[in-house]
N, C-alpha and C. Protein backbone atom coordinates (compact mmCIF):
# COMPACT_ATOMS: atom_id res chain seq x y z
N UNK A 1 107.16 41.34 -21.15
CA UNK A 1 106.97 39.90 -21.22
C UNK A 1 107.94 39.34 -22.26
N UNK A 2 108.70 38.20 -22.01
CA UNK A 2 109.80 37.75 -22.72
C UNK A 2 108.90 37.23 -23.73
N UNK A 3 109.35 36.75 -24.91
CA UNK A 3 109.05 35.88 -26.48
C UNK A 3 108.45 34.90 -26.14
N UNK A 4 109.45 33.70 -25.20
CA UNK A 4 109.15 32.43 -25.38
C UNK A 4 107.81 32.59 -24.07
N UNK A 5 107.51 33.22 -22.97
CA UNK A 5 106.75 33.07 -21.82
C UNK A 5 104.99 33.64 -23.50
N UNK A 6 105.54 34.55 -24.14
CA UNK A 6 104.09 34.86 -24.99
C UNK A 6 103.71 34.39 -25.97
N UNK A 7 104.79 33.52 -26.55
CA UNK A 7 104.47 32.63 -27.55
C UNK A 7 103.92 31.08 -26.64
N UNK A 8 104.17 31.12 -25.41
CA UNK A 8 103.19 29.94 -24.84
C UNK A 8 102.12 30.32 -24.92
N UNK A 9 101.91 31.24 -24.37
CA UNK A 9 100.54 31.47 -24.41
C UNK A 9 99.14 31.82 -25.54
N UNK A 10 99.97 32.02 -26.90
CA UNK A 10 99.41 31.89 -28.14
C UNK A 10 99.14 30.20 -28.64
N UNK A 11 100.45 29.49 -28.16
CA UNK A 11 100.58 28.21 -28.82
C UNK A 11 100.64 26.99 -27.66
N UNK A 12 99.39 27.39 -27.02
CA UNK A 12 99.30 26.30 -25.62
C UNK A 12 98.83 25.53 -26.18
N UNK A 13 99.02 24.34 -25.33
CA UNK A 13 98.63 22.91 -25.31
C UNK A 13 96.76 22.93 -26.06
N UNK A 14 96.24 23.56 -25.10
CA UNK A 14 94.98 23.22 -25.04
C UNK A 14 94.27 23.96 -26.42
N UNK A 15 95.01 25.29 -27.04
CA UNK A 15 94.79 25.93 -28.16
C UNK A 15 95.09 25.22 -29.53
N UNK A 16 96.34 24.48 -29.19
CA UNK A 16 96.21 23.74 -30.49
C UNK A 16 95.86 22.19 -30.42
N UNK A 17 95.65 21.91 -29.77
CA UNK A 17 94.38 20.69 -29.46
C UNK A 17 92.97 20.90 -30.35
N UNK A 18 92.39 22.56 -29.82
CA UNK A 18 90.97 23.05 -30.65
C UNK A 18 91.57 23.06 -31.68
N UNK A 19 92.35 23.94 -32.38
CA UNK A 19 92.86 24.05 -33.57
C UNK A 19 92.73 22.22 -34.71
N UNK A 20 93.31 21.58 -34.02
CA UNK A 20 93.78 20.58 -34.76
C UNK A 20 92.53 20.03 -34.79
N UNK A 21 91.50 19.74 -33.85
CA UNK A 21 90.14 19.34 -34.05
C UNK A 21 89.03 20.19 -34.82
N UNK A 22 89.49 21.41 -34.81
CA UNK A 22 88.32 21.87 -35.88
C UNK A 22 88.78 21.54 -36.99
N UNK A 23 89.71 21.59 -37.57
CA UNK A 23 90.82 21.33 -38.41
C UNK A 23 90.84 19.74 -39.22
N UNK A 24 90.31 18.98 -38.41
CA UNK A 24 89.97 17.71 -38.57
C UNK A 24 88.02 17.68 -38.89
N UNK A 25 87.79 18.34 -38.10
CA UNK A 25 86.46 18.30 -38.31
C UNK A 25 85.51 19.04 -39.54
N UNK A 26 86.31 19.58 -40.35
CA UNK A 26 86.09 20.42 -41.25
C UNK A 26 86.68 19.63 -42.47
N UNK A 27 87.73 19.04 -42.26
CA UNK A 27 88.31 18.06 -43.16
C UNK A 27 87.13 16.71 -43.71
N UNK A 28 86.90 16.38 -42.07
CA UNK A 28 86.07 14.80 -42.22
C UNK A 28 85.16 14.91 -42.41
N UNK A 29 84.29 16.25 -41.96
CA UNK A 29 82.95 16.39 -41.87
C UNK A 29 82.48 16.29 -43.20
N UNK A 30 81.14 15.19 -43.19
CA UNK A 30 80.64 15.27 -44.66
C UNK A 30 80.05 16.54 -45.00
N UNK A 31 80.35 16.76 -46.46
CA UNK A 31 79.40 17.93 -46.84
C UNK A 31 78.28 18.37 -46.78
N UNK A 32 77.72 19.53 -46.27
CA UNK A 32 76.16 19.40 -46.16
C UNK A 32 75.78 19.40 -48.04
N UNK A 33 74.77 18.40 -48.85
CA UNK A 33 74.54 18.86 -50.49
C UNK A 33 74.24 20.13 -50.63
N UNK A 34 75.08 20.29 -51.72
CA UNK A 34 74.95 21.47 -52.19
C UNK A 34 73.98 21.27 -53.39
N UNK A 35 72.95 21.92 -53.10
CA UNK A 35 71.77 22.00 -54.52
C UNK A 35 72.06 22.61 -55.62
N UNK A 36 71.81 21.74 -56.45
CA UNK A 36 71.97 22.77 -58.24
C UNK A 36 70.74 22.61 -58.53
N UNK A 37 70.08 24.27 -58.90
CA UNK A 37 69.22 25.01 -59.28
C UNK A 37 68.57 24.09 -60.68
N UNK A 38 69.51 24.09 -61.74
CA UNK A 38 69.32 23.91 -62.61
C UNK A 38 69.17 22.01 -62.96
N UNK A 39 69.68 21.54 -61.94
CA UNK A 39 68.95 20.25 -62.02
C UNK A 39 67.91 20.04 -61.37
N UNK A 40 67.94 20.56 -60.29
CA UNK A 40 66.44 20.43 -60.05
C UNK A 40 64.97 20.88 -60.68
N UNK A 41 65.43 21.85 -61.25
CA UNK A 41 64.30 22.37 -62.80
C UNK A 41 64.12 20.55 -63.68
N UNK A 42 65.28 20.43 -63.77
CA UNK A 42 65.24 18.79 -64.82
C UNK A 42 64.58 17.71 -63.96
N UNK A 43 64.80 17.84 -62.70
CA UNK A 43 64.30 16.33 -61.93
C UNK A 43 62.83 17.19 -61.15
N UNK A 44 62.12 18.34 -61.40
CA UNK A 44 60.70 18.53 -60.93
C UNK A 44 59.54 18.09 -62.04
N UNK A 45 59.61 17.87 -62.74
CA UNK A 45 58.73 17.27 -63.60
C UNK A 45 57.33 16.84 -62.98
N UNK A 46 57.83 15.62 -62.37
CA UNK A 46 56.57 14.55 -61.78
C UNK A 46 56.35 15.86 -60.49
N UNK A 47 56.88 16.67 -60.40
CA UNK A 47 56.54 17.51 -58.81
C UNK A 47 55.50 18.55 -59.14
N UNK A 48 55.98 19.28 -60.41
CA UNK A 48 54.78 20.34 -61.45
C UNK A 48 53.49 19.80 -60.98
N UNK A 49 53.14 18.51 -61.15
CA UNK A 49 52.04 17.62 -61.42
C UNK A 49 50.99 18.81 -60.05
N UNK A 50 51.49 18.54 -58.90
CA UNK A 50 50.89 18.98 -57.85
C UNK A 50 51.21 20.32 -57.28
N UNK A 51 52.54 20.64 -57.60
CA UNK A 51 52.80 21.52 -56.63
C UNK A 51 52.75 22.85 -57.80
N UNK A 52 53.35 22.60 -59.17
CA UNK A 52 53.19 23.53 -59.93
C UNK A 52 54.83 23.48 -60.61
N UNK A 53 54.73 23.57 -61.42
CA UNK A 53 56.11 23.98 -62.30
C UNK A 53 57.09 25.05 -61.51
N UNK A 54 56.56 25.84 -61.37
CA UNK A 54 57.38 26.88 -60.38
C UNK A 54 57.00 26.98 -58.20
N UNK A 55 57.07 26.07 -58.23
CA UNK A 55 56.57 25.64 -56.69
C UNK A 55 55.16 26.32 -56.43
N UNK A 56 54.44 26.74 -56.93
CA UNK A 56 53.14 27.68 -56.64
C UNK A 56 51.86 27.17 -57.33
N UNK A 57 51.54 26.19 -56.49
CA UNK A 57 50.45 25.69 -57.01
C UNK A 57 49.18 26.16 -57.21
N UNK A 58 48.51 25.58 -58.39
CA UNK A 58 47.65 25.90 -59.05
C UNK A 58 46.07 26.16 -58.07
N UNK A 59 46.27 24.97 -57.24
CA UNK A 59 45.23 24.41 -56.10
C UNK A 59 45.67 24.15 -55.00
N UNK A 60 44.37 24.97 -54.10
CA UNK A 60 44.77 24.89 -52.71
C UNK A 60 45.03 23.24 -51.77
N UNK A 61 44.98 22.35 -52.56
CA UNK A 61 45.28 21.19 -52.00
C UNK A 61 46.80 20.83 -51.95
N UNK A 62 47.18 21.59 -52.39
CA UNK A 62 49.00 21.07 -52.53
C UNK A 62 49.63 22.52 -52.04
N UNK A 63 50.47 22.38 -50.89
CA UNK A 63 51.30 23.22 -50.39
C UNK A 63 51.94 24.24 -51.67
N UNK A 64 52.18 25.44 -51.71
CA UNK A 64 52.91 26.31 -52.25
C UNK A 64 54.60 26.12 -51.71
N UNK A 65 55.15 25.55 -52.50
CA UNK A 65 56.74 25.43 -52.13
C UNK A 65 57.83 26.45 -52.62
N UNK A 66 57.15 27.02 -53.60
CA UNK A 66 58.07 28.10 -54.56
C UNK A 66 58.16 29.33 -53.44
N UNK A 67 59.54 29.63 -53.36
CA UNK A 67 60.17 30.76 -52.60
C UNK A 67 60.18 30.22 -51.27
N UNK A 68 60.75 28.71 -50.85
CA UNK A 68 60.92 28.65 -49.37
C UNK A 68 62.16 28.35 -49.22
N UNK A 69 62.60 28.34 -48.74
CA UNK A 69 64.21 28.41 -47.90
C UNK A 69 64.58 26.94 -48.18
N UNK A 70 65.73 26.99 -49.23
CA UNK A 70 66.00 25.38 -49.40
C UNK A 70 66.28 24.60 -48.38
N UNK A 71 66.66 24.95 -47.23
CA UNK A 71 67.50 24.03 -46.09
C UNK A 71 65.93 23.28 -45.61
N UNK A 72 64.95 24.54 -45.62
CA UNK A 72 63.72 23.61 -44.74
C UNK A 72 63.26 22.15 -46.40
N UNK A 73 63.35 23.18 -47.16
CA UNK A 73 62.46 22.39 -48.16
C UNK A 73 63.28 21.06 -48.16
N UNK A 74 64.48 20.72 -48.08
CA UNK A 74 65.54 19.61 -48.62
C UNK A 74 65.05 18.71 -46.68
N UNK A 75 64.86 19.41 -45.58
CA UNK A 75 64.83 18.67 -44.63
C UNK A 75 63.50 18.04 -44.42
N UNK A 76 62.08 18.82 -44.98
CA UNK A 76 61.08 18.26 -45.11
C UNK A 76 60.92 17.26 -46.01
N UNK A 77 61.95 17.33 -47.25
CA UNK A 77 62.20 16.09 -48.25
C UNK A 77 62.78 15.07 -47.13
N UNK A 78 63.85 15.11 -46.76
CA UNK A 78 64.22 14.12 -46.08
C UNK A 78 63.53 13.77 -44.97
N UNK A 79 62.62 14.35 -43.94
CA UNK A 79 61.66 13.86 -43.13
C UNK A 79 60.75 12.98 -44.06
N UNK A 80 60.11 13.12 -44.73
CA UNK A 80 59.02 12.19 -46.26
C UNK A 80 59.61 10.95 -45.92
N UNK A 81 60.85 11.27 -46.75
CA UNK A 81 61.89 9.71 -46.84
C UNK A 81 61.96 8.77 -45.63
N UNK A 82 62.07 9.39 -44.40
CA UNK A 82 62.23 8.80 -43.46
C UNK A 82 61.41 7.94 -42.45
N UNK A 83 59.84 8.73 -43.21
CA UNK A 83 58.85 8.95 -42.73
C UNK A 83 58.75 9.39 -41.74
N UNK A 84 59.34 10.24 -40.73
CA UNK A 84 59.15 11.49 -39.29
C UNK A 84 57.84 12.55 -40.01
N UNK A 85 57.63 12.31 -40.93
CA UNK A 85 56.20 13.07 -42.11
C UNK A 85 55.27 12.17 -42.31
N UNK A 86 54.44 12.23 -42.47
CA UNK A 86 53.44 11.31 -42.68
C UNK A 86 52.99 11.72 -43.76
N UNK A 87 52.69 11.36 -44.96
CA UNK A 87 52.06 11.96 -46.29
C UNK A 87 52.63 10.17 -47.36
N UNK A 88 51.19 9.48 -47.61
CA UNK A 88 51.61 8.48 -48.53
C UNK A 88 51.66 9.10 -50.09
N UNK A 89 51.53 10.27 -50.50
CA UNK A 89 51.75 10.46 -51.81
C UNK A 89 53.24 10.92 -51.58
N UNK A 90 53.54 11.84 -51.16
CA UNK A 90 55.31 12.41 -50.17
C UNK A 90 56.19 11.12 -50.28
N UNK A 91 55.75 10.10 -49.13
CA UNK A 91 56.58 8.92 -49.35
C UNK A 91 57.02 8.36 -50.77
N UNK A 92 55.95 7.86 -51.38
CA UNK A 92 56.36 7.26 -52.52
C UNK A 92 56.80 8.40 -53.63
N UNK A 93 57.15 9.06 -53.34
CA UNK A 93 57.78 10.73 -54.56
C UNK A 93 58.78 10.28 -53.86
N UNK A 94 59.23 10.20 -52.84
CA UNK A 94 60.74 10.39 -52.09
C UNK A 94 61.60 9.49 -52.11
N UNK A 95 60.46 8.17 -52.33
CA UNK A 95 61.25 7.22 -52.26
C UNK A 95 62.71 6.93 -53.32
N UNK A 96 62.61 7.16 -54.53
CA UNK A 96 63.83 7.16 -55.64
C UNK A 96 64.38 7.94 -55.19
N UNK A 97 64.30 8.89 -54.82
CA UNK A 97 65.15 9.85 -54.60
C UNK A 97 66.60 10.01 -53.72
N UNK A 98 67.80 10.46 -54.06
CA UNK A 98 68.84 10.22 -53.64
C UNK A 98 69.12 11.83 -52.45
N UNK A 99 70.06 11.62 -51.74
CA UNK A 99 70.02 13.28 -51.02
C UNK A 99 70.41 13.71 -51.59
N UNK A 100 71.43 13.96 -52.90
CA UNK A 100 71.48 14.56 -53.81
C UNK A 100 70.37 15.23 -54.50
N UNK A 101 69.38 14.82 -54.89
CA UNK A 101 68.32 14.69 -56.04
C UNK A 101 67.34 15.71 -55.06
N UNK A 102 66.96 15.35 -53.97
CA UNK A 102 66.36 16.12 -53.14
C UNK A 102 66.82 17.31 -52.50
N UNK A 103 68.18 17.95 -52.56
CA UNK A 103 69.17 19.45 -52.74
C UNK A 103 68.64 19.86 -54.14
N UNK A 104 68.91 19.03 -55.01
CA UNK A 104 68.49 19.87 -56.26
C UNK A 104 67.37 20.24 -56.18
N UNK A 105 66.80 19.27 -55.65
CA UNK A 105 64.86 19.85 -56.01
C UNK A 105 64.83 21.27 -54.78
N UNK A 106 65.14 20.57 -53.56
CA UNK A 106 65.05 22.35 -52.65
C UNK A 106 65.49 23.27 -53.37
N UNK A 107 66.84 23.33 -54.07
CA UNK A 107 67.76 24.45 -54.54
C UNK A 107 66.62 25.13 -55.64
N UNK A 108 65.65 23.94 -56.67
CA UNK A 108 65.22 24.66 -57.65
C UNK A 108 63.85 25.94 -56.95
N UNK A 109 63.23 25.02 -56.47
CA UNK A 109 62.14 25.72 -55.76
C UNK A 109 62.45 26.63 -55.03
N UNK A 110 63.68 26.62 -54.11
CA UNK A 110 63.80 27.86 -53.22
C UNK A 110 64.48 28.91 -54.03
N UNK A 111 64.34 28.67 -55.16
CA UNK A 111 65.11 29.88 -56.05
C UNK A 111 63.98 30.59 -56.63
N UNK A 112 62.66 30.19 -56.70
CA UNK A 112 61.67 30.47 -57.46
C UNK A 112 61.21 31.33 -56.30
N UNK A 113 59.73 32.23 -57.51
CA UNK A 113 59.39 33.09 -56.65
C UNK A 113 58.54 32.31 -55.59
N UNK A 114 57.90 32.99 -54.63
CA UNK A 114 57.02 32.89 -53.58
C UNK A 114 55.62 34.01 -53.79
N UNK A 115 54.98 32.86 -52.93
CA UNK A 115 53.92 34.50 -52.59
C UNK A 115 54.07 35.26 -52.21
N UNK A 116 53.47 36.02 -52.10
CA UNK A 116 53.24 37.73 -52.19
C UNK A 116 52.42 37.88 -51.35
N UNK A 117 52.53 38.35 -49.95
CA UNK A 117 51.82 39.29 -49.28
C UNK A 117 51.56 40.60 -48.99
N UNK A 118 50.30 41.19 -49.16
CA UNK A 118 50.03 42.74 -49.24
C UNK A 118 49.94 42.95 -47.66
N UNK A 119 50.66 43.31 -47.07
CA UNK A 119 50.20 44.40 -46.12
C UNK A 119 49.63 45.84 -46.04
C-alpha cells in the first residue's frame, strides 16, 4: 500500500472531524467541581448538627452520609436545591449554598469513614 493511499486512511475526513470535536468538547466542556476535602470539613458545621461531624450520625433520624460516594452525595445536594427531593429542612440547608460549596461538602463526607457491616 503506497504512503499517501494510508495516510488517507489514518487522516480521513470523517476522523478528524471526531478528533476536532472531542477536542473542542473537552476544551468547552464545563468542569465537573472538583471537591476539596478540607473545605468542606470548614463549611459542615451547621451539617454536624444532624448528620454528625463525621457524616455518621448520632440518631437514627438523620441519614448516615459518612463514607458515601461523593458524586451521589454532591447530586443528592443538588437534587435538595432544585427541589427533584423533597425534604424542607434539605431545602433551606441548600439553599446558600453554591455548587462549589456543595463538592466540598460531598468531597468532605465521602472521605470519611462509613459503616461497617459484619457479615
Amino acid at each position: 500500500m503506497r504512503f499517501d493511499r494510508l495516510s488517507s486512511l489514518f487522516l480521513s475526513p470523517r476522523l478528524v472531524r471526531g478528533l476536532v470535536v472531542a477536542a473542542m468538547a473537552a476544551v468547552l466542556a464545563p468542569a465537573q467541581a472538583a471537591g476539596d476535602p478540607m473545605r468542606g470539613k470548614q463549611k459542615s458545621e451547621v451539617c454536624a448538627a444532624c448528620h454528625g461531624a463525621d457524616g455518621n450520625s448520632p440518631t437514627p433520624a438523620f441519614p448516615r452520609i459518612g463514607g458515601q460516594h461523593p458524586d451521589y452525595l454532591l447530586q443528592a445536594l443538588l437534587d435538595y436545591k432544585a427541589g427533584k427531593r423533597k425534604n424542607p429542612i434539605m431545602a433551606a440547608q441548600v439553599e446558600p449554598l453554591s455548587k462549589q460549596d456543595m463538592a466540598d461538602l460531598a468531597a468532605w463526607y465521602g472521605a470519611q469513614q462509613g459503616l461497617y457491616v459484619k457479615r
